[in-house]
N, C-alpha and C. Protein backbone atom coordinates (compact mmCIF):
# COMPACT_ATOMS: atom_id res chain seq x y z
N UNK A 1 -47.94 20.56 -24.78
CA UNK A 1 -48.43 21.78 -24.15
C UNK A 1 -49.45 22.42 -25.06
N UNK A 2 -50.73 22.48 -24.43
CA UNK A 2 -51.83 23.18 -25.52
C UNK A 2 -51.95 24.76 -24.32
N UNK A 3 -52.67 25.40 -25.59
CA UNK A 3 -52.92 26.91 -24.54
C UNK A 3 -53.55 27.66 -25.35
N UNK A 4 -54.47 28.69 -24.84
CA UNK A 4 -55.74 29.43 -25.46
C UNK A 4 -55.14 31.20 -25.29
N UNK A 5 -54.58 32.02 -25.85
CA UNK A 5 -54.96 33.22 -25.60
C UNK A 5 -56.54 33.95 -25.77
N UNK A 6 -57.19 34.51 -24.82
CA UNK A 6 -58.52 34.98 -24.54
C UNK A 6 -57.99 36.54 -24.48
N UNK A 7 -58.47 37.42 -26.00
CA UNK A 7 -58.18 38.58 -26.30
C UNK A 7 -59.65 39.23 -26.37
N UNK A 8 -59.67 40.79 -26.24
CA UNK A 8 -60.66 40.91 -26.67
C UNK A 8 -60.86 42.09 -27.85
N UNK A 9 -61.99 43.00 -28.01
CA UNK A 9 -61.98 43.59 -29.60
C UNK A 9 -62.04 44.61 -28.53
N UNK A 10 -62.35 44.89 -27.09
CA UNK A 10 -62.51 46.46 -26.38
C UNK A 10 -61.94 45.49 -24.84
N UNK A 11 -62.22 47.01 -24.10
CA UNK A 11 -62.33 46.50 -22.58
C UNK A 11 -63.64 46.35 -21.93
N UNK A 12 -63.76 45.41 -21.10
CA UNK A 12 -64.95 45.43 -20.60
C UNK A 12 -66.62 44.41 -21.50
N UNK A 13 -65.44 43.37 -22.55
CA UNK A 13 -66.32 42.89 -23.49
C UNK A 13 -66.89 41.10 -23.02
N UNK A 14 -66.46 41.45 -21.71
CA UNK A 14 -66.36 39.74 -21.33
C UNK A 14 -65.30 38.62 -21.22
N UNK A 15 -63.93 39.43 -21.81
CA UNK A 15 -63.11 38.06 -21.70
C UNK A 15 -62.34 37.34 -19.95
N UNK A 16 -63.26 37.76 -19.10
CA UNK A 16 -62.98 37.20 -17.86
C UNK A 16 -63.82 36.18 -17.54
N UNK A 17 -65.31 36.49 -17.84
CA UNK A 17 -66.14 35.87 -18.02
C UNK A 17 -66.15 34.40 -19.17
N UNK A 18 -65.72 34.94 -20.25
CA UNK A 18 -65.25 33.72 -21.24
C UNK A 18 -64.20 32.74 -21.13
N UNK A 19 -63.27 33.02 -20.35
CA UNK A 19 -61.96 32.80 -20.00
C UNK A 19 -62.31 31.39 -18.88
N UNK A 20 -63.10 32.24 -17.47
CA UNK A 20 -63.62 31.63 -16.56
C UNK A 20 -64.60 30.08 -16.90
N UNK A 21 -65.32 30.24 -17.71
CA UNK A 21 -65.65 30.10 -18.58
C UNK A 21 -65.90 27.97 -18.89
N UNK A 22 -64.75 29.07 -19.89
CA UNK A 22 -64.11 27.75 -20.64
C UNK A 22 -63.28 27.03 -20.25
N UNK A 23 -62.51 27.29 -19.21
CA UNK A 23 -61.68 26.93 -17.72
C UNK A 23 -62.66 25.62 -17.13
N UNK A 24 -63.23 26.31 -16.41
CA UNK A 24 -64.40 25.31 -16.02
C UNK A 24 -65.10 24.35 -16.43
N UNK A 25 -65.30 24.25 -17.92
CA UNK A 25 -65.67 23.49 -18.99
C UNK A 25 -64.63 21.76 -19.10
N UNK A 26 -63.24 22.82 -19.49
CA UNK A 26 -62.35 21.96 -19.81
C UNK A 26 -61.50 21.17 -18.47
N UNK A 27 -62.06 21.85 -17.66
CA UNK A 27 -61.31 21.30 -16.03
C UNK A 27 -62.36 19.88 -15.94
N UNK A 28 -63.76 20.09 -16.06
CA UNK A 28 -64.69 19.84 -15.78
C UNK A 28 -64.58 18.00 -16.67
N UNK A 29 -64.24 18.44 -17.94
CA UNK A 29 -63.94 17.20 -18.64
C UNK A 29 -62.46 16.46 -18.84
N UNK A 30 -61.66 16.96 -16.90
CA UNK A 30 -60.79 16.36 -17.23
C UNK A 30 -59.35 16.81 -17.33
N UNK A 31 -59.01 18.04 -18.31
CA UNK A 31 -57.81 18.68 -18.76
C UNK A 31 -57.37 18.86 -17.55
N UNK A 32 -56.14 19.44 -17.77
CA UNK A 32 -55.12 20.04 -16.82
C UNK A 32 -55.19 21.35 -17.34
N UNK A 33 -55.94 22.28 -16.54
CA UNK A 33 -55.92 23.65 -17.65
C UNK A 33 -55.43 24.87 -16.26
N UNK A 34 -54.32 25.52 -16.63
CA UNK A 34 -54.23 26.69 -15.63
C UNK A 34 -54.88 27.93 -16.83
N UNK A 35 -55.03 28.93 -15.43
CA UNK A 35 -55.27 30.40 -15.97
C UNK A 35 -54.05 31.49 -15.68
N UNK A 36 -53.94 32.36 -16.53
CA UNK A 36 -53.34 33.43 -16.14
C UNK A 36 -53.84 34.88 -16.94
N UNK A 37 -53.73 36.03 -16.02
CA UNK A 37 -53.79 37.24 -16.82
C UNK A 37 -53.01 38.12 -15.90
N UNK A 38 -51.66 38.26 -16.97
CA UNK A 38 -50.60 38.90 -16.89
C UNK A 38 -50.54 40.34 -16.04
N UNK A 39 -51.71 41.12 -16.39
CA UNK A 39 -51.63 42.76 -16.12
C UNK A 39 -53.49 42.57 -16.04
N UNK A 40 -53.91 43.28 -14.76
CA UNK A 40 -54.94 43.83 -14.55
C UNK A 40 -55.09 45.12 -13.70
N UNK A 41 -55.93 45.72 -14.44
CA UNK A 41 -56.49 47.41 -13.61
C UNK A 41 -57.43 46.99 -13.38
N UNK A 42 -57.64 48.39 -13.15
CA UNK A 42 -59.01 48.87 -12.48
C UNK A 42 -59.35 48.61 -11.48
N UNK A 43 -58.28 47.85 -10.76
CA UNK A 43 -59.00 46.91 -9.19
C UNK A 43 -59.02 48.13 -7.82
N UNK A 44 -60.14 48.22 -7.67
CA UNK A 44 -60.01 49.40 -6.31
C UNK A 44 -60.37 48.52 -4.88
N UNK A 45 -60.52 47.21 -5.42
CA UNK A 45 -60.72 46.88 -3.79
C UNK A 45 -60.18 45.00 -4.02
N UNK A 46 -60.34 43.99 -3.30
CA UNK A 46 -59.41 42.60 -3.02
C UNK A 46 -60.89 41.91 -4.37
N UNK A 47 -62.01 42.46 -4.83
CA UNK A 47 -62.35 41.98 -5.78
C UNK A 47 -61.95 42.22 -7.17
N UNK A 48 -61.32 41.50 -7.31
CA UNK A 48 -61.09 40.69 -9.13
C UNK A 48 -60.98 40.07 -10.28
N UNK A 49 -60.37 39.91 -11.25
CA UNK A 49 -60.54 38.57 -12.09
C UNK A 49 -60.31 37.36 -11.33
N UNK A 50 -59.54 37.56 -10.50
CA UNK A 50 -58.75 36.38 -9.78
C UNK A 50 -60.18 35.61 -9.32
N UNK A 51 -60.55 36.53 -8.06
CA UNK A 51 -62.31 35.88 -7.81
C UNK A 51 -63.08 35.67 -8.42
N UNK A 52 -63.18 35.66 -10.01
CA UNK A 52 -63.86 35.36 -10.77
C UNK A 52 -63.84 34.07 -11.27
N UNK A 53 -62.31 33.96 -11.36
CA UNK A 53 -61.73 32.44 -11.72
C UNK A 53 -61.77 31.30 -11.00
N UNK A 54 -61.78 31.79 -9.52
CA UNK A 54 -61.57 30.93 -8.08
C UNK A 54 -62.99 30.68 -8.38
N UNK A 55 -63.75 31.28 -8.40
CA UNK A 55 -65.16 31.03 -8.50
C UNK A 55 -65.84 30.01 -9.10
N UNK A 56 -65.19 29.83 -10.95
CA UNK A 56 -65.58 28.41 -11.66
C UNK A 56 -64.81 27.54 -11.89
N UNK A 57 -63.61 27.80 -11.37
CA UNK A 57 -62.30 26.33 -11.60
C UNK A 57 -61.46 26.61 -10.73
N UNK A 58 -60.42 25.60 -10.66
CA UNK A 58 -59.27 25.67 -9.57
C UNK A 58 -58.42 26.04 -10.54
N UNK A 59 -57.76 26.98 -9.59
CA UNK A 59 -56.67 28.01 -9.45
C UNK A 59 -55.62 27.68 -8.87
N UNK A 60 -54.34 28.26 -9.62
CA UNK A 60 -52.98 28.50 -8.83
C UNK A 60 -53.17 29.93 -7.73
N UNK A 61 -52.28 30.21 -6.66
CA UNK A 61 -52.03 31.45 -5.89
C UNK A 61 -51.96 32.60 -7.27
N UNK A 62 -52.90 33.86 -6.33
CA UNK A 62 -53.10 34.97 -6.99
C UNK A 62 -51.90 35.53 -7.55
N UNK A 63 -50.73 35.26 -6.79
CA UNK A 63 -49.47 36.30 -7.57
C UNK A 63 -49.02 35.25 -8.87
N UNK A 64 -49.59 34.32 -8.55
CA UNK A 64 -48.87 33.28 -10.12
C UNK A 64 -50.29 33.50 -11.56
N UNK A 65 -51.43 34.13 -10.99
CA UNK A 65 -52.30 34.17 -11.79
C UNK A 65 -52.64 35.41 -12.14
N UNK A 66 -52.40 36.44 -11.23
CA UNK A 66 -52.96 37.68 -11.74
C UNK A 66 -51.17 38.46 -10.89
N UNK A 67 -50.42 38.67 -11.79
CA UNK A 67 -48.96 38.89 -11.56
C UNK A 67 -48.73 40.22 -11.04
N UNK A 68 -49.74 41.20 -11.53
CA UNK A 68 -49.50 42.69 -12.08
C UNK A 68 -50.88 43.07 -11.75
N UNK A 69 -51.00 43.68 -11.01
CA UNK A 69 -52.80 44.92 -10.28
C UNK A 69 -52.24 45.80 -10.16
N UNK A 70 -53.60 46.61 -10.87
CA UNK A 70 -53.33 48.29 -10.96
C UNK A 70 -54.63 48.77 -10.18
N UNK A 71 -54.63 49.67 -9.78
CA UNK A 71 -55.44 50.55 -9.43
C UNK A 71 -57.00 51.12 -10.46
N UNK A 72 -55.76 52.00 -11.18
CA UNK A 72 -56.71 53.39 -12.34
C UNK A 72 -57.30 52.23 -13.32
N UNK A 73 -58.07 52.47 -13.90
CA UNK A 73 -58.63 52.02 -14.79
C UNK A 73 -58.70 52.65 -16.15
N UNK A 74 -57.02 52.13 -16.14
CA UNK A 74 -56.19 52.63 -17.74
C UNK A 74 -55.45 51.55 -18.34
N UNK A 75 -54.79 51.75 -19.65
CA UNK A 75 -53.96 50.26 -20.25
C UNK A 75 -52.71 50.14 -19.01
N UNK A 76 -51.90 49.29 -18.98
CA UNK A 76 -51.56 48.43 -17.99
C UNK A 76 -50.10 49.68 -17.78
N UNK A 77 -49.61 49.90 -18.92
CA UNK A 77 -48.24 50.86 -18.83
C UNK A 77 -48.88 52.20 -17.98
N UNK A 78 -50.20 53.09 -18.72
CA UNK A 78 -50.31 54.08 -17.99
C UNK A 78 -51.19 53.88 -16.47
N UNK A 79 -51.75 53.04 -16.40
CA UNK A 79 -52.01 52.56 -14.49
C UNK A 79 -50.22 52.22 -14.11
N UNK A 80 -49.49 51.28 -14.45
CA UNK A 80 -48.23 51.38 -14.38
C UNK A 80 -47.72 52.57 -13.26
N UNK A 81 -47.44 53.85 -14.75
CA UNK A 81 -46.76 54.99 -14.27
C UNK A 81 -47.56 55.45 -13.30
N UNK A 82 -48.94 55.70 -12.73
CA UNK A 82 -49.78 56.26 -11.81
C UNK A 82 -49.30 55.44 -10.82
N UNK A 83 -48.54 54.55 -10.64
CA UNK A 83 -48.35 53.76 -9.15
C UNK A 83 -46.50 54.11 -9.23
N UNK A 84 -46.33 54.10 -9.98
CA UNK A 84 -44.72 54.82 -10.15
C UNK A 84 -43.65 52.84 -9.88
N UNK A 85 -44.88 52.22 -10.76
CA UNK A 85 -44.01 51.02 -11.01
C UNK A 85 -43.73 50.56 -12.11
N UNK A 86 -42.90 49.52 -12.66
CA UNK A 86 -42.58 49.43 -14.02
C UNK A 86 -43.15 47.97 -14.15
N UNK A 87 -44.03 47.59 -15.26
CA UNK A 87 -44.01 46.15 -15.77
C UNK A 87 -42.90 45.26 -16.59
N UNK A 88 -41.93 44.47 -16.00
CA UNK A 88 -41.44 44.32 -16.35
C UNK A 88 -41.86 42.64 -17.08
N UNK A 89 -41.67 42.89 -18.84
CA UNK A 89 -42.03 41.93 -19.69
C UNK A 89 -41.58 40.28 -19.68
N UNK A 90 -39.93 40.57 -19.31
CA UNK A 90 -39.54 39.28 -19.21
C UNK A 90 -39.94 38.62 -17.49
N UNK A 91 -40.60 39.33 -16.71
CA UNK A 91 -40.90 38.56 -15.33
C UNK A 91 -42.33 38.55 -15.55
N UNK A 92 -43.31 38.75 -16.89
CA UNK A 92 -44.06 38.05 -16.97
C UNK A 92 -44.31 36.84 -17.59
N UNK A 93 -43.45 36.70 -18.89
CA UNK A 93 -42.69 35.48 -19.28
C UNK A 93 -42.60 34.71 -18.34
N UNK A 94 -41.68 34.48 -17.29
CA UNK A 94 -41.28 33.82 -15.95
C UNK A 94 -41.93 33.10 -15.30
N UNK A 95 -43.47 34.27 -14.92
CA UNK A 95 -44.43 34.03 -14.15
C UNK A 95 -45.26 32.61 -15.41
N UNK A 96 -45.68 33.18 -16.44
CA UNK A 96 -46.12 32.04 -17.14
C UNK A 96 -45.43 30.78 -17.11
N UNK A 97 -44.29 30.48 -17.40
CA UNK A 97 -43.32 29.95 -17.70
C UNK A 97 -43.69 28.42 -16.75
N UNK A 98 -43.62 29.06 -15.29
CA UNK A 98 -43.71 28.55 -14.25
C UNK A 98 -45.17 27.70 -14.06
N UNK A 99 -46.34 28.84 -14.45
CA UNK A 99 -47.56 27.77 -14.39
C UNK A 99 -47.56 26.74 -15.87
N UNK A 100 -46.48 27.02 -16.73
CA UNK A 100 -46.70 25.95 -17.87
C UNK A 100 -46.30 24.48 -17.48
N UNK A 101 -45.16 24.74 -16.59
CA UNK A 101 -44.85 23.57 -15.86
C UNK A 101 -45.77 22.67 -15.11
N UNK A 102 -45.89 23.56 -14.59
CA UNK A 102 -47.47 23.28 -13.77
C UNK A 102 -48.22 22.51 -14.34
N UNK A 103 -48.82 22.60 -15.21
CA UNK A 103 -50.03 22.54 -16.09
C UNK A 103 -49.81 22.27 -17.54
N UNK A 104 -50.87 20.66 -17.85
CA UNK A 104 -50.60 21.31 -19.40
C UNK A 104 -50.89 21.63 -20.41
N UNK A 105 -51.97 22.87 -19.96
CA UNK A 105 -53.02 23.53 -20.70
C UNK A 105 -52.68 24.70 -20.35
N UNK A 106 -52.93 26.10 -20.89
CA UNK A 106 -52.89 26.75 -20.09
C UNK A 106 -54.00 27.95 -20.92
N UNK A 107 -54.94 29.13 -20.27
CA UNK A 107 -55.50 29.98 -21.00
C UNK A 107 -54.81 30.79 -19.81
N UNK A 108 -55.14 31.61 -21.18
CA UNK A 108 -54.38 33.41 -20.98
C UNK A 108 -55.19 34.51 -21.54
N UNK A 109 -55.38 35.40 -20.32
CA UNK A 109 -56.13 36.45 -20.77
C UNK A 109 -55.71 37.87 -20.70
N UNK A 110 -55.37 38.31 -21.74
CA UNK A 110 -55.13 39.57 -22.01
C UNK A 110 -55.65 40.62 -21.48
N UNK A 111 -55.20 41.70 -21.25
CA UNK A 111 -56.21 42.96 -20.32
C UNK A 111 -56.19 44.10 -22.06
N UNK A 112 -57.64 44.52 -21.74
CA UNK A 112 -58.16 45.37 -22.92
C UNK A 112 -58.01 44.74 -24.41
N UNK A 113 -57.62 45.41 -25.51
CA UNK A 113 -57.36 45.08 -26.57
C UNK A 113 -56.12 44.40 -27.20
N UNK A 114 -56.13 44.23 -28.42
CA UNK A 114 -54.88 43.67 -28.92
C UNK A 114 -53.72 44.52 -28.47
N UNK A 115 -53.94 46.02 -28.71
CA UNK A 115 -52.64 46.96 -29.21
C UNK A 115 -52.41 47.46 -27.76
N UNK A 116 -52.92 47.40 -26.70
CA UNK A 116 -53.54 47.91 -25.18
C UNK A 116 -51.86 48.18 -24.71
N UNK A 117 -51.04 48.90 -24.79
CA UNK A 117 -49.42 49.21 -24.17
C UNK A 117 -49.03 48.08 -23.26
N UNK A 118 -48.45 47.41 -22.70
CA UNK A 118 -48.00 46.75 -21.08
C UNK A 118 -46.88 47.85 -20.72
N UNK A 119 -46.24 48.23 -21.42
CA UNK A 119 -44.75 49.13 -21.21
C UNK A 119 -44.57 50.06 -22.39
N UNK A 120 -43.23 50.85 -21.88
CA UNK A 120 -43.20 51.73 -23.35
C UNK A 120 -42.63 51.23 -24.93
N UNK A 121 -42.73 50.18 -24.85
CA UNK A 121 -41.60 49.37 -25.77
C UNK A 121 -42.74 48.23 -26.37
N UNK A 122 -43.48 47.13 -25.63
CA UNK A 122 -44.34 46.28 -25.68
C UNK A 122 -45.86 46.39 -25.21
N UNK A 123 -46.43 46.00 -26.77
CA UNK A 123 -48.23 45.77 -26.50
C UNK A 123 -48.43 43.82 -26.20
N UNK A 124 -49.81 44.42 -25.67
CA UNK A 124 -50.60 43.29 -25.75
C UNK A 124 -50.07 42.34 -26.90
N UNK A 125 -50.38 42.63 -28.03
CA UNK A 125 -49.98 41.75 -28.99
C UNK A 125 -48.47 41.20 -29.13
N UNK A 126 -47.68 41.59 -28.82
CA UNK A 126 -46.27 41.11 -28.21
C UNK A 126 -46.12 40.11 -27.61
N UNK A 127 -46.91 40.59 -26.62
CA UNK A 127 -46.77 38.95 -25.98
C UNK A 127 -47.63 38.08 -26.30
N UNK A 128 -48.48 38.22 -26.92
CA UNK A 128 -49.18 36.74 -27.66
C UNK A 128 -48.47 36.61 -28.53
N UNK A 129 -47.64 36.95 -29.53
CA UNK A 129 -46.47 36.84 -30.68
C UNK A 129 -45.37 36.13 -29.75
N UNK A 130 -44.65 36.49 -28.26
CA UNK A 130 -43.99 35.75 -27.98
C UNK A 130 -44.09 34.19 -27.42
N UNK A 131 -45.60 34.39 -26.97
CA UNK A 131 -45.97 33.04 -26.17
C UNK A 131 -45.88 32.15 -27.58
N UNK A 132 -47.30 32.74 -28.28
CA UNK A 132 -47.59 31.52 -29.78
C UNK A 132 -48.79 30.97 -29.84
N UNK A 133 -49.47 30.96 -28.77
CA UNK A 133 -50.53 30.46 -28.69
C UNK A 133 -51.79 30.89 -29.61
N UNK A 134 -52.59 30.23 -30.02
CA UNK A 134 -53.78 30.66 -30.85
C UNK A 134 -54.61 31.56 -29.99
N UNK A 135 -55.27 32.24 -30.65
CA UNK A 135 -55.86 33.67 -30.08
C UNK A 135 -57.46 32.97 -30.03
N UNK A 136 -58.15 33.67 -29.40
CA UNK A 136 -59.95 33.78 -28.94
C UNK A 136 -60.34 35.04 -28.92
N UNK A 137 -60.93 35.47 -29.78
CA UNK A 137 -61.46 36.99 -29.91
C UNK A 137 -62.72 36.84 -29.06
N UNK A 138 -62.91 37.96 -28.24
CA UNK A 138 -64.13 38.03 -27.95
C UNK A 138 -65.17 39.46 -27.98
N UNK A 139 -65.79 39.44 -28.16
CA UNK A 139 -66.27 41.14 -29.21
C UNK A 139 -67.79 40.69 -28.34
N UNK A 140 -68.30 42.26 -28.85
CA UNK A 140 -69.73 42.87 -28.44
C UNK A 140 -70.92 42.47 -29.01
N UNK A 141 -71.98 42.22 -29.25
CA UNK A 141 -73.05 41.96 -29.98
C UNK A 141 -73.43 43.24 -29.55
N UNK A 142 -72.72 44.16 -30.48
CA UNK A 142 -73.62 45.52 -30.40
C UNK A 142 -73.42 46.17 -31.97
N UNK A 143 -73.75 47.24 -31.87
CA UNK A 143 -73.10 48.53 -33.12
C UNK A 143 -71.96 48.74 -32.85
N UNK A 144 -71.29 48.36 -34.61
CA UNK A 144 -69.58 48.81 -34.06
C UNK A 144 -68.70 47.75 -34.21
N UNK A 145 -69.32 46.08 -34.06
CA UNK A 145 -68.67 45.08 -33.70
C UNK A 145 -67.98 44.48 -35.22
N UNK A 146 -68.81 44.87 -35.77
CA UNK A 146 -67.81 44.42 -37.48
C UNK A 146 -66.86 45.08 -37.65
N UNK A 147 -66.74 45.93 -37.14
CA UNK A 147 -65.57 46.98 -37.67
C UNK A 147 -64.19 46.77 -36.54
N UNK A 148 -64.67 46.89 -35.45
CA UNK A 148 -64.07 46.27 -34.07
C UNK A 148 -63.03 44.91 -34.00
N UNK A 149 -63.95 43.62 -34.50
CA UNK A 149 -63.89 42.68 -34.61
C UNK A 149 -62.82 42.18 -35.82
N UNK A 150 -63.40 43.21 -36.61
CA UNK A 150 -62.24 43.05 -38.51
C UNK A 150 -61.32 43.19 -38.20
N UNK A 151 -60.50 44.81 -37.46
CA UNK A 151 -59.55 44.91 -37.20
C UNK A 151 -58.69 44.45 -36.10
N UNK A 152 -59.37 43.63 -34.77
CA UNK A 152 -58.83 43.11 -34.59
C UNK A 152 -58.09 41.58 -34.54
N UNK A 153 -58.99 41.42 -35.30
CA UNK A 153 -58.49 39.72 -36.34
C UNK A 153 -57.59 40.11 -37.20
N UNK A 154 -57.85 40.84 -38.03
CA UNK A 154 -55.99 41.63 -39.12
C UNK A 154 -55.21 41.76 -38.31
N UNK A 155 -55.27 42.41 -36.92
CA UNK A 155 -53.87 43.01 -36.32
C UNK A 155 -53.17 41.33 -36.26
N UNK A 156 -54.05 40.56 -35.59
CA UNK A 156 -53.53 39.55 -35.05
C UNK A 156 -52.84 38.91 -36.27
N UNK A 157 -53.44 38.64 -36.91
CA UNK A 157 -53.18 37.94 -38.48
C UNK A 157 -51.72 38.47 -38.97
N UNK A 158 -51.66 39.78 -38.99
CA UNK A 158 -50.50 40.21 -39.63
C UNK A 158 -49.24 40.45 -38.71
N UNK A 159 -49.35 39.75 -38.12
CA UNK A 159 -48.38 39.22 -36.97
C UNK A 159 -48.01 37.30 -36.89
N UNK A 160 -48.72 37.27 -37.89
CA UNK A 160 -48.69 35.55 -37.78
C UNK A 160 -49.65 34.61 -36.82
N UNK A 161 -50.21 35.51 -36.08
CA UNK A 161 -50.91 34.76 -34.69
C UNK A 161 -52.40 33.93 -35.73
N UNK A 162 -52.56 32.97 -35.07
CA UNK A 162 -53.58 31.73 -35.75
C UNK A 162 -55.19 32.36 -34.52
N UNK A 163 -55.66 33.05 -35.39
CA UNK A 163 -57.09 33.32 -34.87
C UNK A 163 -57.78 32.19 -34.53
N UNK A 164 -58.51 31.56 -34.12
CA UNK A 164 -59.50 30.02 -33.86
C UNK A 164 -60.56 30.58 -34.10
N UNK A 165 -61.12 31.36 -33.62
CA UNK A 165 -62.86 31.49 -33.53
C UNK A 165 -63.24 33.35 -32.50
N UNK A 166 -63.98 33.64 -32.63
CA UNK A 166 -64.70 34.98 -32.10
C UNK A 166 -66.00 34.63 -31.61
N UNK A 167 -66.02 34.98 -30.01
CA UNK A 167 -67.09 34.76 -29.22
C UNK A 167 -67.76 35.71 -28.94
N UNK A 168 -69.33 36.05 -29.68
CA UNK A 168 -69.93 37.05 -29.22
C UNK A 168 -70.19 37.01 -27.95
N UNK A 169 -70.21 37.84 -26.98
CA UNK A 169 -70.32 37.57 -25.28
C UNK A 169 -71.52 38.80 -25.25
N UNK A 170 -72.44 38.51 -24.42
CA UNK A 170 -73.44 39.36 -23.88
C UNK A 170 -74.64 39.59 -24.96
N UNK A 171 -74.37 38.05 -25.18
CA UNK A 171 -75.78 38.24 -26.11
C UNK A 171 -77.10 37.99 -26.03
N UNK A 172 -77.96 39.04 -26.13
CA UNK A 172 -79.56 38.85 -25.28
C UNK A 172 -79.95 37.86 -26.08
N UNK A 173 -80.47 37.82 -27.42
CA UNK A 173 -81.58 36.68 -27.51
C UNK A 173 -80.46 35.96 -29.15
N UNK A 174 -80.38 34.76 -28.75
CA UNK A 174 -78.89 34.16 -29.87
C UNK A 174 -79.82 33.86 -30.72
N UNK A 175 -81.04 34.03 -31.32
CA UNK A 175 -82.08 33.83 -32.47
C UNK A 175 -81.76 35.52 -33.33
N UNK A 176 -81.08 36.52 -32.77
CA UNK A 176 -81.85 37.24 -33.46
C UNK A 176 -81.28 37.45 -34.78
N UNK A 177 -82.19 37.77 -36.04
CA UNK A 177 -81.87 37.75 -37.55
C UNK A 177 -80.42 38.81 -37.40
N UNK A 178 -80.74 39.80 -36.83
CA UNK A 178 -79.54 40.88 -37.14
C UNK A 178 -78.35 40.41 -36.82
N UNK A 179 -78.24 39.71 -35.97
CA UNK A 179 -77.06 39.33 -34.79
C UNK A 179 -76.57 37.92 -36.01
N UNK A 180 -77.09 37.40 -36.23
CA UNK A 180 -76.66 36.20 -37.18
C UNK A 180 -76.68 36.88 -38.64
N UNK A 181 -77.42 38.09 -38.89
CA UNK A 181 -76.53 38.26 -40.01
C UNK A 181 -75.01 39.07 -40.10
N UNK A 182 -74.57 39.60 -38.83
CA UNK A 182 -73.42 40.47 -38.20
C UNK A 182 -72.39 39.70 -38.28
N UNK A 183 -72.67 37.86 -37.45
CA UNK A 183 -72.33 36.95 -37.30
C UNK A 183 -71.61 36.83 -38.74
N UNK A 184 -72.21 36.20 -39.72
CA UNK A 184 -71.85 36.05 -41.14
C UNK A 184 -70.93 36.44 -41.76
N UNK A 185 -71.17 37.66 -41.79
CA UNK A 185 -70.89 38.89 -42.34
C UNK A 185 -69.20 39.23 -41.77
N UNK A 186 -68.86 39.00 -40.34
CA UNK A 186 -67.88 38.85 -39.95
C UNK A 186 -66.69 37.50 -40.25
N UNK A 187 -67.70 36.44 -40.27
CA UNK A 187 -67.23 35.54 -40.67
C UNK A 187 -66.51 34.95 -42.32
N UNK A 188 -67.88 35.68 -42.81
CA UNK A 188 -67.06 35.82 -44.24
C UNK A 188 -65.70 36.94 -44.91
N UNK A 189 -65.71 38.20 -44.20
CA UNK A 189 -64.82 39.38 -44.38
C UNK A 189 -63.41 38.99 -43.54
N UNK A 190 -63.36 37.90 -42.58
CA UNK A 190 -61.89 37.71 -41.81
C UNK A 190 -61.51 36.42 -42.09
N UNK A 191 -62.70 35.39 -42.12
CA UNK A 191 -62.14 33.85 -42.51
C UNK A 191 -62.35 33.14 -41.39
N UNK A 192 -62.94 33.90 -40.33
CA UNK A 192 -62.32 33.00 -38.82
C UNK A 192 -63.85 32.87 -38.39
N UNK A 193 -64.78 31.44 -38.27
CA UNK A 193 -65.69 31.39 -37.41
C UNK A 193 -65.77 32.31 -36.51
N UNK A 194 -67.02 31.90 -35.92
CA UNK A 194 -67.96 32.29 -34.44
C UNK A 194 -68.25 31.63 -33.78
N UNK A 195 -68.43 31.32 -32.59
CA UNK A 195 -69.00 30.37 -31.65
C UNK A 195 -70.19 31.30 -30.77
């Protein structure tokens, strides 16, 4: 059983897009790769990650891939309480559990950041500590991203989780001097490549 957690350093930094992605890539050459992301907001209408995914690879049914939709466009516990429902941790376990069988690859994408709540008890980072899987940072090519990016490679780190690599996503021109020296610079202060 191989498997990718797809985290990111904010919300809104690309890891649906990266996720989708690399799905498609590895389907493409072959693998047996499912997707899942446990908890998603922000959804105000039947467009979502889910259609994003259906879009560049084959998919399991939406309730085995996207388990948990929220509305508000808040971390997953406080959209949660605004619908007056509870996420419950071990029936997302379950839900994974089930496409591991399935499949025997699997990427997983986290909603918001490492520390992002799911419940009052468990973050984001919890459950990548319970799954095990190696992490995929994916961060901004903007101002901000070294600092962003540092700490969230430590959080992960000091939890035991095995970082692989950090994907700048939304990057206008991949020549530019600043951006490769940011690149570096990150790379040398955490230990963990870039792609």
């Amino acid at each position: 059983m191989g498997g990718l957690f797809i985290t990111g350093t904010d919300t809104g930094v690309g890891k649906t897009v990266v996720t989708s992605q690399l799905g498609r890539v590895l389907q493409h050459l072959g693998y047996d790769v499912g997707v899942i992301k446990p908890v998603q907001t922000g959804i105000e209408s039947d467009f979502g990650d889910y259609a994003v995914y259906k879009k560049w690879m084959k998919v399991d049914g939406e309730e085995y891939v996207v388990p948990y939709k929220f509305k508000a466009p808040q971390a997953p516990s406080i959209a949660a309480s605004l619908e007056r429902r509870e996420i419950r941790f071990d029936d997302l376990l379950s839900t994974l559990y089930i496409l591991m069988k399935r499949h025997r690859n699997m990427l997983i994408e986290g909603a918001g950041g490492v520390l992002v709540p799911i419940s009052k008890k468990k973050s984001m980072r919890d459950l990548m500590v319970e799954i095990g899987f190696p992490v995929l940072v994916v961060a901004r090519a903007e101002l901000g991203t070294i600092n962003h990016t540092l700490l969230t490679v430590e959080s992960l780190k000091s939890v035991g989780l095995k970082v692989t690599g950090v994907v700048f996503n939304q990057v206008g021109n991949p020549d530019n001097a600043v951006l490769k020296m940011v690149q570096a610079e990150i790379a040398k202060l955490s230990g963990v490549k870039h792609f």
